[in-house]
Protein backbone atom coordinates (compact mmCIF):
# COMPACT_ATOMS: atom_id res chain seq x y z
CA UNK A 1 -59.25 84.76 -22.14
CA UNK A 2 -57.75 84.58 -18.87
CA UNK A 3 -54.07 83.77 -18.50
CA UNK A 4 -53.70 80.94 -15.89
CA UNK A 5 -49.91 81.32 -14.93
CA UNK A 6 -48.71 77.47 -14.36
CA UNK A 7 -45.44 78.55 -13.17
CA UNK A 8 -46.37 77.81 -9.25
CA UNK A 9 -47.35 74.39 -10.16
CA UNK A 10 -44.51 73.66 -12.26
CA UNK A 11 -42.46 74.33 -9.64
CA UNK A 12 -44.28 72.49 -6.84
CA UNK A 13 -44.40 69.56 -9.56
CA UNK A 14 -40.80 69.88 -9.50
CA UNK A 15 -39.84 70.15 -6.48
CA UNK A 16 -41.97 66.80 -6.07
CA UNK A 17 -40.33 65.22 -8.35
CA UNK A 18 -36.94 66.39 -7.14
CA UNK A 19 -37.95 64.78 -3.76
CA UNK A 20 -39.13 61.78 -4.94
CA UNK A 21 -36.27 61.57 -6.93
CA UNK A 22 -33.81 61.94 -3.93
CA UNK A 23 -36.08 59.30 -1.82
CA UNK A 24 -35.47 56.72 -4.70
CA UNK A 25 -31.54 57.54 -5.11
CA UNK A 26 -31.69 56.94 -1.32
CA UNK A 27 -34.03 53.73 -1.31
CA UNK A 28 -31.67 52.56 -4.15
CA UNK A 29 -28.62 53.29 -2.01
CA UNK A 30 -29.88 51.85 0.88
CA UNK A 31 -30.87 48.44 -1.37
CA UNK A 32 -27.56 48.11 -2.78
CA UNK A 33 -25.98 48.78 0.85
CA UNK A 34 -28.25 45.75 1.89
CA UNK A 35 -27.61 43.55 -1.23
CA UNK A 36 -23.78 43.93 -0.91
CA UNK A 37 -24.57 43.20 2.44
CA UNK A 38 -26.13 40.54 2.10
CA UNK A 39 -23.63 38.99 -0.58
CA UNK A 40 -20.80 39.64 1.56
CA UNK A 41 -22.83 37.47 4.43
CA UNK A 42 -23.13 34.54 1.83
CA UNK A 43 -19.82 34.25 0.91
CA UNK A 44 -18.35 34.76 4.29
CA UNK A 45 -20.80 31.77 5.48
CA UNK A 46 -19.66 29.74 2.13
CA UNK A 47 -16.19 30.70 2.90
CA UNK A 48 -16.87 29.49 6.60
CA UNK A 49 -18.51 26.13 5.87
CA UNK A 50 -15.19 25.71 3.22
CA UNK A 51 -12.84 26.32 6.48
CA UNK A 52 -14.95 23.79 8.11
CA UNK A 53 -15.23 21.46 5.72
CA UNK A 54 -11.13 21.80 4.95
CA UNK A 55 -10.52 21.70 8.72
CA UNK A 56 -12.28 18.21 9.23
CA UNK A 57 -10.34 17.07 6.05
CA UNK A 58 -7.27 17.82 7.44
CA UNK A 59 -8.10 16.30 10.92
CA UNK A 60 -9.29 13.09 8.63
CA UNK A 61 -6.47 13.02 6.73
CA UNK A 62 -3.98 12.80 9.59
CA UNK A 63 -6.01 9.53 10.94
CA UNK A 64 -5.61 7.96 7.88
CA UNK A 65 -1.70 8.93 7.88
CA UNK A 66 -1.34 7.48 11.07
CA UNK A 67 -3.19 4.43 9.87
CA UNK A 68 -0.68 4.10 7.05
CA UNK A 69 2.03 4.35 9.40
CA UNK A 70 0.74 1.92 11.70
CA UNK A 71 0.23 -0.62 8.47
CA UNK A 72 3.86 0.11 7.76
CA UNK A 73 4.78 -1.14 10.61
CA UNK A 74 2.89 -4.08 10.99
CA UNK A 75 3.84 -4.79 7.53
CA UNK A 76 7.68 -4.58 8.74
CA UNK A 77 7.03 -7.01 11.45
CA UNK A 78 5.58 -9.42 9.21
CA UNK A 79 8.41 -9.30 7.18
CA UNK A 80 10.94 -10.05 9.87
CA UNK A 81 8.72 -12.27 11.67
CA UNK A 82 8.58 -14.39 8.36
CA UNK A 83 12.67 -13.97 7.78
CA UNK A 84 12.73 -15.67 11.47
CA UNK A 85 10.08 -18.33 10.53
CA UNK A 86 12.20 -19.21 7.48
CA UNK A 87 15.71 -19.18 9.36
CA UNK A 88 14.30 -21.47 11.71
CA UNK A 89 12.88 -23.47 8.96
CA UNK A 90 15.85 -23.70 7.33
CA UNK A 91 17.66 -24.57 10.68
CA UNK A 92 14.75 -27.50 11.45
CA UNK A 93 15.10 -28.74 8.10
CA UNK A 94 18.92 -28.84 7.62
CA UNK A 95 19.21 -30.54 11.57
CA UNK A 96 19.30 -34.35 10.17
CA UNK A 97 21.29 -32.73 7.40
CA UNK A 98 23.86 -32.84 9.77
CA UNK A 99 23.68 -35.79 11.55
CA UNK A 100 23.34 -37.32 7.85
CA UNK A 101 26.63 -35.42 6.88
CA UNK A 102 28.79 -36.64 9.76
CA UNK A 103 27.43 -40.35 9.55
CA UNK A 104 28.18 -39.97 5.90
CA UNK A 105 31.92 -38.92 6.69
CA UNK A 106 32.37 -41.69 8.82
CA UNK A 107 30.97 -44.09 6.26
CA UNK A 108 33.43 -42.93 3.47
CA UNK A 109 36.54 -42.86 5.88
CA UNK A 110 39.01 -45.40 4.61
CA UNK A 111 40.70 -47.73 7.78
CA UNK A 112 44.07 -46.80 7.85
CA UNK A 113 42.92 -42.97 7.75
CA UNK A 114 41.59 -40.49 10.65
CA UNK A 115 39.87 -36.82 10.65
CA UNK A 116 42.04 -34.38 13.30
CA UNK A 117 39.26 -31.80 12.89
CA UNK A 118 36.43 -30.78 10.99
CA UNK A 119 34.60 -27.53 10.56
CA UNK A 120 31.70 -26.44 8.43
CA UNK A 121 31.20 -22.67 6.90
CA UNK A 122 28.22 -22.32 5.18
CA UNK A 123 28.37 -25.04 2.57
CA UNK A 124 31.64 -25.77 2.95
CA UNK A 125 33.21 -28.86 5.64
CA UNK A 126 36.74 -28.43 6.01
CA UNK A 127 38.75 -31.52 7.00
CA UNK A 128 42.58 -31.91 8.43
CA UNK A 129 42.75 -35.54 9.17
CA UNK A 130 46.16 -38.09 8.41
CA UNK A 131 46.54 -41.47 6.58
CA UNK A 132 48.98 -44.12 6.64
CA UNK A 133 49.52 -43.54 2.86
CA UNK A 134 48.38 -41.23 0.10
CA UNK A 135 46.28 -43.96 -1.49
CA UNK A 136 44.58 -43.48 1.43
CA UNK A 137 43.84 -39.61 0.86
CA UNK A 138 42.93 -40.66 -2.67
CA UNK A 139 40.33 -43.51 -1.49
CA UNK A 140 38.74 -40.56 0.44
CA UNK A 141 38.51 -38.31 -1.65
CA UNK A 142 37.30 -40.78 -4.21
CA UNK A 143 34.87 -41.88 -1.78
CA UNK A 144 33.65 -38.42 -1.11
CA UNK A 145 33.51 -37.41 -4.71
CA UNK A 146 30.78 -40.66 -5.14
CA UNK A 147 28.89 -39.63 -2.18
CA UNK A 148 25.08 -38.43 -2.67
CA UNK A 149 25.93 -35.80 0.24
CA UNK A 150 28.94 -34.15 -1.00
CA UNK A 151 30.25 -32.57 -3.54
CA UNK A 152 33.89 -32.87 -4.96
CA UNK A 153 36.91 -32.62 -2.75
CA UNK A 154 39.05 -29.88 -2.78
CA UNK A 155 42.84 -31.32 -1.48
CA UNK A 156 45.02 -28.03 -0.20
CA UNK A 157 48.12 -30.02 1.06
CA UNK A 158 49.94 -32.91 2.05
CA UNK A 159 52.54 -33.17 4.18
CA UNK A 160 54.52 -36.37 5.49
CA UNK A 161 55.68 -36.35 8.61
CA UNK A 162 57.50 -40.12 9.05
CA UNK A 163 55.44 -42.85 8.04
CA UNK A 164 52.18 -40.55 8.34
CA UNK A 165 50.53 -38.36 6.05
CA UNK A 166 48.84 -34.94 7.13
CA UNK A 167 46.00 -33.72 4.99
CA UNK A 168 43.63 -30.62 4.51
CA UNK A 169 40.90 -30.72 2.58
CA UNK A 170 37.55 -28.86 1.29
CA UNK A 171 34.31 -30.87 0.16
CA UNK A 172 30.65 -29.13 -0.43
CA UNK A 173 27.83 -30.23 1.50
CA UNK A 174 24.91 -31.03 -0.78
CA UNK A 175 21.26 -31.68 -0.31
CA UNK A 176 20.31 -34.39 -2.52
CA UNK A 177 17.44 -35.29 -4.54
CA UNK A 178 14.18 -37.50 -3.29
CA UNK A 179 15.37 -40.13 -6.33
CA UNK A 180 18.76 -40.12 -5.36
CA UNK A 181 17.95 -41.02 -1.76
CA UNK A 182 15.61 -43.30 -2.51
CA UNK A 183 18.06 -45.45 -4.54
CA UNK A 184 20.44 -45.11 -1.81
């Protein structure tokens, strides 16, 4: 029989195989190069659209902060345009009040007596006036005390000086009831 030596072809078929072998390590080197690539692009773009994205949030969110600020402050002027409305409310609808309150102090001012001043703090009217006699600072104050638009008198002195008496006084202004004034 003849001896067929398959060394040479061994060899050859090795050396093919060792070449085909590097050409795939290489083709599978240069894949993965281009798939890492490629995932790198992907999340650079995702990262890039999140920048966006966070950028025009930011930009948005500073509108609506200004916004808020700017409903603040109409908010604040609204509140002091309504304090104003009410003071001058209060002001209109305490006016006849006063004209009521000094036609009412004339009404309960006994003859032989007379108001040297008057002056009003808050709720308060304070009165320095003289009388010919202390029944006559009693009949006033009396006449206060029933009064619808006052509240009780407060006497802080007397003093006689000759046949007069001087007098200071305190009396509460009061608003009174729709019944009361309509019995009045």
């Amino acid at each position: 029989m003849a001896t067929i030596n398959l060394r040479p072809w061994r060899e050859e078929q090795s050396s093919l195989r060792q070449k085909q072998f590097g050409a795939n390590v290489i083709g599978s080197i240069v894949f993965a190069v281009i798939v890492v690539f490629l995932v790198g692009y992907y999340f650079d773009e995702m990262k890039n659209r999140q920048n966006e994205r966070n950028d025009y949030l930011k930009v948005e969110t500073a509108k609506l902060d200004k916004q808020i600020k700017e409903i603040k402050d109409l908010k604040l002027k609204r509140e002091r345009l309504l304090e104003r409305l009410n003071a001058i409310q209060q002001l209109q609808g305490s006016r006849p009040l006063i004209v009521r309150n000094f036609d009412e102090l004339v009404r309960v001012l006994p003859d032989r007596a007379y108001y040297n001043s008057l002056s009003r703090k808050g709720d308060k009217v304070s009165i320095s006036g003289s009388a010919d006699e202390n029944l006559d600072v009693s009949s006033l104050m009396r006449n206060l005390n029933q009064s619808i638009w006052f509240g009780e008198p407060q006497l802080s002195r007397v003093d006689s000086k000759g046949t007069k008496k001087t007098f200071s006084l305190s009396v509460g202004v009061v608003k009174p009831k729709a019944e009361e004034l309509e019995g009045k």
